[in-house]
N, C-alpha and C. Protein backbone atom coordinates (compact mmCIF):
# COMPACT_ATOMS: atom_id res chain seq x y z
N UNK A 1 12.87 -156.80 32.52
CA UNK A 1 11.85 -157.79 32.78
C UNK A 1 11.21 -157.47 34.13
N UNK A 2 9.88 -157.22 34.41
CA UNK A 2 9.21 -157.19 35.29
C UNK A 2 9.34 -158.20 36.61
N UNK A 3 9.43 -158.17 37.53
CA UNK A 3 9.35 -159.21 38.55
C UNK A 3 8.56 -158.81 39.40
N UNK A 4 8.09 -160.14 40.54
CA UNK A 4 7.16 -159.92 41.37
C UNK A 4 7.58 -160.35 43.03
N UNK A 5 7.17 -159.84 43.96
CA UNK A 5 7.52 -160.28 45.59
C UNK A 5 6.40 -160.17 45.70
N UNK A 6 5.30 -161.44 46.41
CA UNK A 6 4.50 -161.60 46.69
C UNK A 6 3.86 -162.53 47.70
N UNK A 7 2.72 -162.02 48.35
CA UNK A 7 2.60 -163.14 49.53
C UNK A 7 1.23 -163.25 49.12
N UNK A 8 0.45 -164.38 50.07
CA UNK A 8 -1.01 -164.22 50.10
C UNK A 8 -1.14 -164.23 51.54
N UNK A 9 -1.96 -163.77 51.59
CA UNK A 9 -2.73 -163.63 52.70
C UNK A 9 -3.89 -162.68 53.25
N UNK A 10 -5.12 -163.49 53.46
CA UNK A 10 -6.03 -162.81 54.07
C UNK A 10 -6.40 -161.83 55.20
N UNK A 11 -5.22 -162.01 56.15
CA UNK A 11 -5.15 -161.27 57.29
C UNK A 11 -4.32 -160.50 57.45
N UNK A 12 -3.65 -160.18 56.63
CA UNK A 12 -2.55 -159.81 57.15
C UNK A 12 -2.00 -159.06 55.50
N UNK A 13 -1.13 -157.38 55.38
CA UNK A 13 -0.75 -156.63 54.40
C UNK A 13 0.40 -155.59 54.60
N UNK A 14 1.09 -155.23 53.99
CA UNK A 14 1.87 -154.49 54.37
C UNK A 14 1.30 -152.82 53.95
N UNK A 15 1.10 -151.95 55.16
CA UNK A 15 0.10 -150.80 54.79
C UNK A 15 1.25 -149.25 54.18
N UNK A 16 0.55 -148.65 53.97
CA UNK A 16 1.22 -147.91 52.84
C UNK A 16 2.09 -147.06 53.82
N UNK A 17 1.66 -146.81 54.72
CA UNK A 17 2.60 -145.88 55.61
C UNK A 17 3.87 -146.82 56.35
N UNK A 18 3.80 -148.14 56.75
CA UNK A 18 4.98 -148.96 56.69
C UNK A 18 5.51 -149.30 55.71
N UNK A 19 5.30 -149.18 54.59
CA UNK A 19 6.13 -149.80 53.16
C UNK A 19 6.70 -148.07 52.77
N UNK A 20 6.38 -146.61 53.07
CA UNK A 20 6.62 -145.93 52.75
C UNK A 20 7.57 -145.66 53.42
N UNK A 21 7.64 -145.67 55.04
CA UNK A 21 8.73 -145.14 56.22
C UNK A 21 10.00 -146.27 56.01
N UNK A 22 9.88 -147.31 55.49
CA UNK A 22 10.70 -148.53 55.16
C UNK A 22 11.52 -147.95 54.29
N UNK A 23 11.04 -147.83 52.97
CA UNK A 23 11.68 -147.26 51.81
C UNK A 23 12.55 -145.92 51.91
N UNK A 24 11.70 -144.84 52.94
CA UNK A 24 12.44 -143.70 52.65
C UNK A 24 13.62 -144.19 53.91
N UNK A 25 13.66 -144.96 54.93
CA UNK A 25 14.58 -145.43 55.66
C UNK A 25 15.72 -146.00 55.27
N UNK A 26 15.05 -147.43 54.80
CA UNK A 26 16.44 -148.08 54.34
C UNK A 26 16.99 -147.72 53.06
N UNK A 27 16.56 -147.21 51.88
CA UNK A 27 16.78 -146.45 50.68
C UNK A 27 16.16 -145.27 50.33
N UNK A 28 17.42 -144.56 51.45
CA UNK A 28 17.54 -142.80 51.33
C UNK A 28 17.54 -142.40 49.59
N UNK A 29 17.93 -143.07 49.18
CA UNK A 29 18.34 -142.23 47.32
C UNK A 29 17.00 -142.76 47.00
N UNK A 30 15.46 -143.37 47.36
CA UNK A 30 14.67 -143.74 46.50
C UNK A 30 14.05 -142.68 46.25
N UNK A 31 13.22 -142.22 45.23
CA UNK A 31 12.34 -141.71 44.93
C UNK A 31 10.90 -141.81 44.84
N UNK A 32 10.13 -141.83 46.40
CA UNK A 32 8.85 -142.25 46.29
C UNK A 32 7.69 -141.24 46.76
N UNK A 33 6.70 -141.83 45.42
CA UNK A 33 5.56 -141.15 45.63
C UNK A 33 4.49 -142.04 46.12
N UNK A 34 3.39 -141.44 46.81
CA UNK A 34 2.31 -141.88 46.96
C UNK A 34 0.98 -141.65 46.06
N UNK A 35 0.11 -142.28 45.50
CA UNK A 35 -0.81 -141.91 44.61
C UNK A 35 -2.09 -142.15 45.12
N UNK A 36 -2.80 -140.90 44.78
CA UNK A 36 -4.38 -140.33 45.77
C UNK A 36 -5.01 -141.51 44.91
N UNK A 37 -5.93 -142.25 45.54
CA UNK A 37 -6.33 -143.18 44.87
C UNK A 37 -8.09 -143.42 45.14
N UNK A 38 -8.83 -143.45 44.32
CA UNK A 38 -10.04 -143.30 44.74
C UNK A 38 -10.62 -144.54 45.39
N UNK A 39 -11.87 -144.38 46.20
CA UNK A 39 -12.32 -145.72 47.12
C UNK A 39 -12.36 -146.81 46.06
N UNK A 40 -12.10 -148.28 46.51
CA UNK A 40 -11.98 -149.02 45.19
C UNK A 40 -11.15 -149.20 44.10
N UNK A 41 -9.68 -148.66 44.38
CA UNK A 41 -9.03 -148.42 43.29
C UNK A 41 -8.38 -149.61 43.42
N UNK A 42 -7.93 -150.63 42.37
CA UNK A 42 -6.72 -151.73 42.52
C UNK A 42 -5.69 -151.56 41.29
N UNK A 43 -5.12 -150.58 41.71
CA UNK A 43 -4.11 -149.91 41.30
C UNK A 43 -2.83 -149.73 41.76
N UNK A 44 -1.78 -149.43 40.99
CA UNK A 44 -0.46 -148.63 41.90
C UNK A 44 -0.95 -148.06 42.86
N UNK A 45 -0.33 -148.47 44.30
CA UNK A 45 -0.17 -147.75 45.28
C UNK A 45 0.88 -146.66 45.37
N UNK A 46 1.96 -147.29 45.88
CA UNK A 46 3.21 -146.29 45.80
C UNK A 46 4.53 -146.91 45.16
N UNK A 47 4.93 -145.57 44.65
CA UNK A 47 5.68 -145.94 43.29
C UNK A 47 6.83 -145.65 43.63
N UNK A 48 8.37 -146.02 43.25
CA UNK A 48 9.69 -145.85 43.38
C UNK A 48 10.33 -146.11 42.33
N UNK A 49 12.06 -145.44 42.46
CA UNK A 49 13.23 -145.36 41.92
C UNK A 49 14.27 -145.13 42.73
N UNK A 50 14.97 -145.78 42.25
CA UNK A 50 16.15 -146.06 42.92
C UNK A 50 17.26 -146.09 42.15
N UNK A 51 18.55 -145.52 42.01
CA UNK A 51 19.79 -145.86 41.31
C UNK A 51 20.99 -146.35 42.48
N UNK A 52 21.80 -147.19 42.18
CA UNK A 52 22.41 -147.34 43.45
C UNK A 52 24.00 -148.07 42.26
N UNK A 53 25.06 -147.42 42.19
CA UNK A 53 26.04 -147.90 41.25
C UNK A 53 25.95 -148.06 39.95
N UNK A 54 25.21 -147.52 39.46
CA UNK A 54 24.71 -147.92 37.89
C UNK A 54 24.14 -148.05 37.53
N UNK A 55 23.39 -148.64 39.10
CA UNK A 55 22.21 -150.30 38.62
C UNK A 55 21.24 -149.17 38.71
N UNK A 56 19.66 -149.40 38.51
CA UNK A 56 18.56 -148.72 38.41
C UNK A 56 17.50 -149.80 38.65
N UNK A 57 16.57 -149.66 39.71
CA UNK A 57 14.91 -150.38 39.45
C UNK A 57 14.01 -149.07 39.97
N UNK A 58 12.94 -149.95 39.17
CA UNK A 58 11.31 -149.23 39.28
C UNK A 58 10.56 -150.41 40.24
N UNK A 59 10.07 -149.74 40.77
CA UNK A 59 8.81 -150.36 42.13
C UNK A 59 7.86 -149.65 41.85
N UNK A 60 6.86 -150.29 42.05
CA UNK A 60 5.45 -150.38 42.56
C UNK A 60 4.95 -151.41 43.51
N UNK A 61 3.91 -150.48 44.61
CA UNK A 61 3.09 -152.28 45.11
C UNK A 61 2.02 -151.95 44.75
N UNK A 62 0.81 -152.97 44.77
CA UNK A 62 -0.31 -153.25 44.67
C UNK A 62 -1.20 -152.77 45.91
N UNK A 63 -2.26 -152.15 45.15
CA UNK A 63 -2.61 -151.01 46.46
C UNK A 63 -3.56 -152.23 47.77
N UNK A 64 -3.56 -153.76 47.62
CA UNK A 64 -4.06 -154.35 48.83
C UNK A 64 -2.60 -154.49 49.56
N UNK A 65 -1.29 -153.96 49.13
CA UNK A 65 -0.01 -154.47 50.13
C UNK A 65 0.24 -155.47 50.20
N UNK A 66 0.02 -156.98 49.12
CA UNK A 66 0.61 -158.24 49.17
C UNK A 66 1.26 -158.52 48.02
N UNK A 67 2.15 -157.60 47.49
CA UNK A 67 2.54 -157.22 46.06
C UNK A 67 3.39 -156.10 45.52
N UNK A 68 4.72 -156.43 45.42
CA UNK A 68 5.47 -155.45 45.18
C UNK A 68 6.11 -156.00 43.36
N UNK A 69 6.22 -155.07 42.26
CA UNK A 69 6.56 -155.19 41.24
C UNK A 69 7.60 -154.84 41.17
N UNK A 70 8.72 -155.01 39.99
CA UNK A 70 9.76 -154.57 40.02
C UNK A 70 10.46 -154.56 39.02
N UNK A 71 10.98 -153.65 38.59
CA UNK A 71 11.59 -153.47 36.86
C UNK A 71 13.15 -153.21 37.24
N UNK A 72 14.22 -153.56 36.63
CA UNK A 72 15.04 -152.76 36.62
C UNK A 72 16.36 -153.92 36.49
N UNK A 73 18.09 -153.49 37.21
CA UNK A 73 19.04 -154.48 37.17
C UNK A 73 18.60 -155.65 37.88
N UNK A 74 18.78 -156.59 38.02
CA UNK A 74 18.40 -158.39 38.72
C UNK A 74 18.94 -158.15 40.25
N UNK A 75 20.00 -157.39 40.28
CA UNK A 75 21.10 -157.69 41.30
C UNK A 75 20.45 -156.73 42.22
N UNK A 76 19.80 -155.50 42.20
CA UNK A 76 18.82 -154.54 42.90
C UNK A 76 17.71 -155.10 42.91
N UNK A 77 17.24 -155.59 42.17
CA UNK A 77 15.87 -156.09 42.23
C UNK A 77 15.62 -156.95 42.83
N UNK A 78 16.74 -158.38 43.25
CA UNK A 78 16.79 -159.08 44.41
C UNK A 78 17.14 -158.58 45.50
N UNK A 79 17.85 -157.56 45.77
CA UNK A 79 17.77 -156.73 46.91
C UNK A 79 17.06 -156.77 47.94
N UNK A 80 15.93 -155.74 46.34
CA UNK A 80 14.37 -155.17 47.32
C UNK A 80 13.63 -156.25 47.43
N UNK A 81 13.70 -157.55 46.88
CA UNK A 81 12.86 -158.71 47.89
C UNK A 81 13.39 -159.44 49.19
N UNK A 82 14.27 -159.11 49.26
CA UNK A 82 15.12 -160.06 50.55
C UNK A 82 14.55 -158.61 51.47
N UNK A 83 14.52 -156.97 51.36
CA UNK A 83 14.26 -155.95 51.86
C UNK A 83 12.71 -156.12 52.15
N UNK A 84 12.00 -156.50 51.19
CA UNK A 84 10.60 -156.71 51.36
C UNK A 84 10.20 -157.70 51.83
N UNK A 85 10.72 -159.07 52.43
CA UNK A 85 10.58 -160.36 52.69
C UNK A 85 10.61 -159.70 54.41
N UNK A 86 11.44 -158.83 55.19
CA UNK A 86 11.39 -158.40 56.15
C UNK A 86 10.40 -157.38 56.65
N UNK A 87 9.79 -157.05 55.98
CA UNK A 87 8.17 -156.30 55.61
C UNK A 87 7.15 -157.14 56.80
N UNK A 88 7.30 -158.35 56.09
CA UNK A 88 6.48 -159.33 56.06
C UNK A 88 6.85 -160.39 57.48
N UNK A 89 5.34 -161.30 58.25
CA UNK A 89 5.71 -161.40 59.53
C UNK A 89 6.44 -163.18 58.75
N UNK A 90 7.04 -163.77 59.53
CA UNK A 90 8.40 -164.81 59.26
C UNK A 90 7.18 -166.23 58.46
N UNK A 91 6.21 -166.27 59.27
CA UNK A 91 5.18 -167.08 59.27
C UNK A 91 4.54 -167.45 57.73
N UNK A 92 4.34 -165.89 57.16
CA UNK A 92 4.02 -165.83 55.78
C UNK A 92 5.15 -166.38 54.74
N UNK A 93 4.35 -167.04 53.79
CA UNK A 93 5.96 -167.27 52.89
C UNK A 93 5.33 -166.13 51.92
N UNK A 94 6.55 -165.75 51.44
CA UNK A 94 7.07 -164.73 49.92
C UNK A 94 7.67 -165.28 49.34
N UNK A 95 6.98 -164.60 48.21
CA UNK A 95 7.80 -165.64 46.82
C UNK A 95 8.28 -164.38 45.72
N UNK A 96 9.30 -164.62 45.11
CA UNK A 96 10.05 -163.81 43.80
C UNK A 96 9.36 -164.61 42.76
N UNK A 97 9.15 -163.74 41.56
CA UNK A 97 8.86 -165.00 40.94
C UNK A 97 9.17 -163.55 39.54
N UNK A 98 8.95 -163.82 38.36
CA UNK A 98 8.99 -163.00 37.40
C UNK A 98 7.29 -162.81 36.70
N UNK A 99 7.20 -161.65 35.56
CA UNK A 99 5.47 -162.06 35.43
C UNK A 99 5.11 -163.22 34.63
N UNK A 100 5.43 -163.81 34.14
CA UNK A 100 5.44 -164.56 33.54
C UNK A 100 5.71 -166.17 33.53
N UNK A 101 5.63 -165.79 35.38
CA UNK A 101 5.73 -166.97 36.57
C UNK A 101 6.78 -168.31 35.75
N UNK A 102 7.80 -167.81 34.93
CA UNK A 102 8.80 -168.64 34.62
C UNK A 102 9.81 -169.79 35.65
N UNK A 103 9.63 -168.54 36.78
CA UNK A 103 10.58 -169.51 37.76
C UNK A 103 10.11 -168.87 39.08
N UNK A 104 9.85 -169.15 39.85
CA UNK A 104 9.42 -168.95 41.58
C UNK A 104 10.13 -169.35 42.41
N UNK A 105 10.42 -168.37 43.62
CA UNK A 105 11.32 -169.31 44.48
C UNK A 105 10.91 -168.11 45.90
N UNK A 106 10.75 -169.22 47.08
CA UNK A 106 10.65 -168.84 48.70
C UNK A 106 11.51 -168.08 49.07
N UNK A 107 11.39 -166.88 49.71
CA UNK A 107 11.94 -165.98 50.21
C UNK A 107 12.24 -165.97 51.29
N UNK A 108 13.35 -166.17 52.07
CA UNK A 108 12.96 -166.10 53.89
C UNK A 108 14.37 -165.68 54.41
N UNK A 109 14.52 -165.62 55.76
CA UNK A 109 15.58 -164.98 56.24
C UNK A 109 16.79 -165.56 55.95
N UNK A 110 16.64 -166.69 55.52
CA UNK A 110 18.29 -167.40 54.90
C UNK A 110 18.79 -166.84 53.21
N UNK A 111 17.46 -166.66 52.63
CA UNK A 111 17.66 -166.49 50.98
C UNK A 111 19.25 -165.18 51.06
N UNK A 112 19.70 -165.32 49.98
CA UNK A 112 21.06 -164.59 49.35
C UNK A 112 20.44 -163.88 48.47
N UNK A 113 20.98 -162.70 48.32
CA UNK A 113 20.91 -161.69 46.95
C UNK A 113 21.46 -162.59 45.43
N UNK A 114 22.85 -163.48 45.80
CA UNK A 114 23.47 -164.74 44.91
C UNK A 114 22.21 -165.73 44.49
N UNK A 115 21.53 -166.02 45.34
CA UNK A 115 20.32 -167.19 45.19
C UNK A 115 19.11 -166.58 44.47
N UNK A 116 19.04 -165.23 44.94
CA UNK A 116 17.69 -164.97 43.65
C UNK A 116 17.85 -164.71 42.62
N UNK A 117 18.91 -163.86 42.30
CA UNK A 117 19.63 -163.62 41.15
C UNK A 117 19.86 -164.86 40.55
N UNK A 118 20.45 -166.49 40.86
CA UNK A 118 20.33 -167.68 39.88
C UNK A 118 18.88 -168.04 39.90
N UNK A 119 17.88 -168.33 40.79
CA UNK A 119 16.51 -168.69 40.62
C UNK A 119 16.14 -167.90 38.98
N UNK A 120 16.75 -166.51 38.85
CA UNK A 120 16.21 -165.46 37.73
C UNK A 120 16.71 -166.08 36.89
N UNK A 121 17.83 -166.42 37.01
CA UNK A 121 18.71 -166.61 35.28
C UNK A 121 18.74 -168.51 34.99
N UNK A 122 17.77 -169.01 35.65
CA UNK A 122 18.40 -169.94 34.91
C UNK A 122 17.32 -170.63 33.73
């Protein structure tokens, strides 16, 4: 099931060269590319994989940087939003939510890997 980490905001994005030095930092085993993207494109920005115990997710963000997608185990996939919630300045809220905006829930420096993972399943 697809999921989403997302913020709004007008002023403010996470740019491809900080979401890239992040990733290859804190998750050495990811596999990320960057994609040449023409002026105007609102498309995949930069794309990932990751295996970490078994588990497996797919990333993408959204090439304005207020938007990270995410395919893969629940338990990694809440991970990389509590990972991506630190992206982001404290002020902004982020939200998990799935595509299908079933269940949403605030992201911030208190949230648990335990807490997004039940927001998902219930």
């Amino acid at each position: 099931m697809p999921y989403l980490v997302v913020f709004d905001s007008d002023e403010w994005s996470v740019a491809q060269d900080a979401l890239v030095s992040s990733l290859t930092t804190d998750w050495p085993a990811a596999s990320v590319r960057r994609r040449e993207l023409d002026e105007g494109a609102q498309v995949r920005d930069v794309e990932w994989e990751v295996q970490r115990e078994g588990e497996e997710v797919e990333g993408y963000t959204h090439v304005d940087g207020r938007c990270i997608y995410l395919d893969g185990a629940i338990d990694l996939v809440a991970d990389f939003a509590l990972w991506y919630r630190k992206l982001v300045p404290k002020e902004i809220e982020v939200i998990f939510c799935d595509d299908g905006y079933s269940f949403d829930v605030a992201v911030d420096e208190t949230s648990t890997t335990a807490e997004l993972v039940a927001a998902a399943e219930e």
